[in-house]
C-alpha atoms as a PDB file:
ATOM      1  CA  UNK A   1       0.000   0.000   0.000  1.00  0.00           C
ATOM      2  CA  UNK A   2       1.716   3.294   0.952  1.00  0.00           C
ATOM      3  CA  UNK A   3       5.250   3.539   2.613  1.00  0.00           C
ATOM      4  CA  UNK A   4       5.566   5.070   6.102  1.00  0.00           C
ATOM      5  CA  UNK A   5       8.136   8.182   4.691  1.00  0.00           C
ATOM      6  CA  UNK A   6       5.125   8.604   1.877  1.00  0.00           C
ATOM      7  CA  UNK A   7       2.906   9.398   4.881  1.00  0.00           C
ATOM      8  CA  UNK A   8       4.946  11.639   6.409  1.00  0.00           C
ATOM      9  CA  UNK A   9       5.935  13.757   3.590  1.00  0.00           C
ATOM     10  CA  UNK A  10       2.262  13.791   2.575  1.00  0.00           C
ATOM     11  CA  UNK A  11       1.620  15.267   5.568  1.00  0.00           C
ATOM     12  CA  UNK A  12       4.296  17.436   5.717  1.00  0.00           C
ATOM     13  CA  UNK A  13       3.216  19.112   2.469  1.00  0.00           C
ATOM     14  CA  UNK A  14      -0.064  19.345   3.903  1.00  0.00           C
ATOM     15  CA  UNK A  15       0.445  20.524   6.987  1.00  0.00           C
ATOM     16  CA  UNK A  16       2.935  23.745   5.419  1.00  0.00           C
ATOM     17  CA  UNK A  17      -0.190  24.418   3.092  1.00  0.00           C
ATOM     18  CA  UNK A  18      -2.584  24.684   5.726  1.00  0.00           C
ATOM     19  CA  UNK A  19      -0.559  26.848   7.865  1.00  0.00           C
ATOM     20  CA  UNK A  20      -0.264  29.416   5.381  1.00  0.00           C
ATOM     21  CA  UNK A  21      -4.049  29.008   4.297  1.00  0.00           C
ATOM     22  CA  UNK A  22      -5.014  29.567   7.538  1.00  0.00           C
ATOM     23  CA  UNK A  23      -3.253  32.564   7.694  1.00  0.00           C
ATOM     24  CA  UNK A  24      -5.195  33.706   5.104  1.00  0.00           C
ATOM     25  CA  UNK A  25      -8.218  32.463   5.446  1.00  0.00           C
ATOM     26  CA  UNK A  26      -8.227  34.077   9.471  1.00  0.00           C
ATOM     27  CA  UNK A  27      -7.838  37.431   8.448  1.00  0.00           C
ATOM     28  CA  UNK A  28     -11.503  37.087   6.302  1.00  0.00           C
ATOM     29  CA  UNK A  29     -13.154  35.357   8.606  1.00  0.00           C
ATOM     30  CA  UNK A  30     -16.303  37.432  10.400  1.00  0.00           C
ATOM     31  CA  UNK A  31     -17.324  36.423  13.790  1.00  0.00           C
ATOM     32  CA  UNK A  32     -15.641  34.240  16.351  1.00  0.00           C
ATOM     33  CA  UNK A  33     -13.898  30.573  16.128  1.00  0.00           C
ATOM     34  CA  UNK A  34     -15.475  27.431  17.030  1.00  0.00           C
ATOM     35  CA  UNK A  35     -16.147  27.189  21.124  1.00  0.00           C
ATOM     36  CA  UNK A  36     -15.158  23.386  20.696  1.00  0.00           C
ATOM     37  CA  UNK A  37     -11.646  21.910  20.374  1.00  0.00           C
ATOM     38  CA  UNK A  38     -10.738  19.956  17.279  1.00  0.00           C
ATOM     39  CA  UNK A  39      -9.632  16.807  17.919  1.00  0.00           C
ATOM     40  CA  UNK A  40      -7.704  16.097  15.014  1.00  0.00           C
ATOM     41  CA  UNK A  41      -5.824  18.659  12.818  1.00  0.00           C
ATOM     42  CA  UNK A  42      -6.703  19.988   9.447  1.00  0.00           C
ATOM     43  CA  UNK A  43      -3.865  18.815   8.363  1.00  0.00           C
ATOM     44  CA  UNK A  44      -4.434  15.291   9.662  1.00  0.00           C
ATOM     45  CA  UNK A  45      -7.957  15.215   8.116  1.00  0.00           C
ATOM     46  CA  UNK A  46      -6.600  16.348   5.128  1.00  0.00           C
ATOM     47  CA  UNK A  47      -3.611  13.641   4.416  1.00  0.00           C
ATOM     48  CA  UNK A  48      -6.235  10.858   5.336  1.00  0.00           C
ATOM     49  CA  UNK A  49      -8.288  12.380   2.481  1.00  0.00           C
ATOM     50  CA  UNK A  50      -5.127  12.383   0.497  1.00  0.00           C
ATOM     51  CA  UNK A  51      -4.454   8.891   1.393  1.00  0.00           C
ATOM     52  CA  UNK A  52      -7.552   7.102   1.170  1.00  0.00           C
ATOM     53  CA  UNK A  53      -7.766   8.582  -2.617  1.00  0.00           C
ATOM     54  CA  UNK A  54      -4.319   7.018  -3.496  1.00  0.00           C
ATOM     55  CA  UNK A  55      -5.546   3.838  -1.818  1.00  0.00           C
ATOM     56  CA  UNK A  56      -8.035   2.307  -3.736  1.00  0.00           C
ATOM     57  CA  UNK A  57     -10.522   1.800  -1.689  1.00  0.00           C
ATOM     58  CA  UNK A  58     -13.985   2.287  -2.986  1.00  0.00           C
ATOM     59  CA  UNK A  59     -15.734   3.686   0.633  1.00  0.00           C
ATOM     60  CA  UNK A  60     -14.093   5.945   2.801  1.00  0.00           C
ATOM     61  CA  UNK A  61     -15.756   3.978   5.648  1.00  0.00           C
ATOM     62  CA  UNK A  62     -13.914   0.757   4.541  1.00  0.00           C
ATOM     63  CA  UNK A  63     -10.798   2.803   4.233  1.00  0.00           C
ATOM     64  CA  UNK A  64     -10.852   3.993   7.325  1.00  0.00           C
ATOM     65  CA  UNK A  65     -11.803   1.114   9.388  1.00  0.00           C
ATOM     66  CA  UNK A  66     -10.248  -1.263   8.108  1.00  0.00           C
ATOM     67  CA  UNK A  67      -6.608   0.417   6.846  1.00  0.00           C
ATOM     68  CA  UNK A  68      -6.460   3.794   9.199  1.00  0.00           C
ATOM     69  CA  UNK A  69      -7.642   2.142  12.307  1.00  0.00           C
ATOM     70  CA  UNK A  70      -5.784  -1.279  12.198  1.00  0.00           C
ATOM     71  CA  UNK A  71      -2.702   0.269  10.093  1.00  0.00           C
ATOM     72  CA  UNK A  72      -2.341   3.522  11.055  1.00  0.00           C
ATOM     73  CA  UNK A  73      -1.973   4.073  14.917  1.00  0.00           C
ATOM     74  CA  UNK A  74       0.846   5.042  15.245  1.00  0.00           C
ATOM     75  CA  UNK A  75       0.561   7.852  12.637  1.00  0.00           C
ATOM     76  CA  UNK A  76      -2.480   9.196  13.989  1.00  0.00           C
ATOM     77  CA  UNK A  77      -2.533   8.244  17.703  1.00  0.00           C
ATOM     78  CA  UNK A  78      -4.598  10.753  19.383  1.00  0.00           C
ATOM     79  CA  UNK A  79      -7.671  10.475  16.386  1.00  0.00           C
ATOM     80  CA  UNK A  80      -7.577   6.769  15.717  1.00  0.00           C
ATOM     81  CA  UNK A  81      -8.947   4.839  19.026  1.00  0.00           C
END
């Protein structure tokens, strides 16, 4: 499937675009942020997205129960339970 360094340069490459997006995007927005904590990242939403479309999956809900979950702890600790 996909190599552990693939992962994290995916998400390296994410995570520097959504840094400077949400520079961008913060100085638009009108009102206040969410009251609620994220629990994962943009970025880690994002490279699972990434992922599971390089995959070859046909569901996202197969992908990510039975690749992310069972393959993918120790990427994604805190989200995957």
């Amino acid at each position: 499937m996909i190599i552990y360094s693939k992962v994290t340069e995916i998400f390296c490459l994410v995570d520097e675009f959504c840094t400077e997006y949400g520079d961008v995007v913060d100085r638009s927005l009108i009102g206040s942020k969410a009251k609620r904590p994220w629990v994962m990242s943009q970025s880690e939403i994002i490279t699972i997205a990434v992922i599971f479309l390089l995959s070859g999956f046909r569901t996202f809900k197969h992908f990510y129960l039975h690749y992310v979950k069972l393959h993918m702890k120790d990427d994604f600790p805190v989200t995957v339970s």
